[in-house]
Protein backbone atom coordinates (compact mmCIF):
# COMPACT_ATOMS: atom_id res chain seq x y z
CA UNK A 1 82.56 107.23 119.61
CA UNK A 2 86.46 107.14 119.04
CA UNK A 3 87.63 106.34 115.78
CA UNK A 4 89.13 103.73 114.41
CA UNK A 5 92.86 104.30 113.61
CA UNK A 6 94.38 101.75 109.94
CA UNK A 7 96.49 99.77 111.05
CA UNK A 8 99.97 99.69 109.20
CA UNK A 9 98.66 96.48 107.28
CA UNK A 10 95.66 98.57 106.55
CA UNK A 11 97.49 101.43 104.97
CA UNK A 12 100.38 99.53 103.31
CA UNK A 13 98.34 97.64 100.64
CA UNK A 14 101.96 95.94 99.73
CA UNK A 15 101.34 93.16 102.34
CA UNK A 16 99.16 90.12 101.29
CA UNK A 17 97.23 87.76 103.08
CA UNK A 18 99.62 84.97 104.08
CA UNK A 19 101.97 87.69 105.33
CA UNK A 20 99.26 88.42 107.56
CA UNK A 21 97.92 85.38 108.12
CA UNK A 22 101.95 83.93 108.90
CA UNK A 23 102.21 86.64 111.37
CA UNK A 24 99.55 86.11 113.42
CA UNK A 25 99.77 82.41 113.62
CA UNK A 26 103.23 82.84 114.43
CA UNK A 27 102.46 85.74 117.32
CA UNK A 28 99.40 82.70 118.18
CA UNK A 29 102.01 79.94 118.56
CA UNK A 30 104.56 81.77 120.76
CA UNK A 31 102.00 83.60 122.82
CA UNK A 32 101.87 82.33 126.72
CA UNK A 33 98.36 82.68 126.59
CA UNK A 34 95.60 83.87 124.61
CA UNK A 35 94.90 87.27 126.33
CA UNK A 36 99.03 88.21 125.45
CA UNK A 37 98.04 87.01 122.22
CA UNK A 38 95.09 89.60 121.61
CA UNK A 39 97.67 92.24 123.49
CA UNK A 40 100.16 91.11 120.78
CA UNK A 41 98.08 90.87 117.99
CA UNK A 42 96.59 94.51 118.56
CA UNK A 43 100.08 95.89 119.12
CA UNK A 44 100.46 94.63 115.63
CA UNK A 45 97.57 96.10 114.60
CA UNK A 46 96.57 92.78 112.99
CA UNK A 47 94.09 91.40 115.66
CA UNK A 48 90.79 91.79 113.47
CA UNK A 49 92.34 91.78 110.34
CA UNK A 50 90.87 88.86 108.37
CA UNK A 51 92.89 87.63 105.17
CA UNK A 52 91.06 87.60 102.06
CA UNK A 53 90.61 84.41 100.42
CA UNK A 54 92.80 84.40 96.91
C-alpha cells in the first residue's frame, strides 16, 4: 500500500484551523463543481484535513 505523503498543513504546525477551514470554504465557493473542488482541495493538500474544534 502507498504511503501517505503530510501535507504542507500537516508539517507546518504554524497554520490553525480557521486558516484551514477559510481556505477550503473559499476553494468550495469558487469551485465550478464539486469534483474540481476535491481536485483543488487535494492539490492543496487540505481535502481530508478536518479542523480541530478550539
Amino acid at each position: 500500500m502507498a504511503e501517505r505523503r503530510a501535507s504542507v498543513f500537516e508539517v507546518e504546525h504554524e497554520i490553525d484551523a480557521e486558516t484551514i477551514r477559510k481556505a477550503q470554504r473559499a476553494v468550495a465557493s469558487r469551485s465550478r463543481d464539486a469534483l474540481e473542488c476535491k481536485d483543488l482541495l487535494s492539490i492543496l493538500g487540505i481535502l481530508h484535513i478536518t479542523p480541530a474544534r478550539e
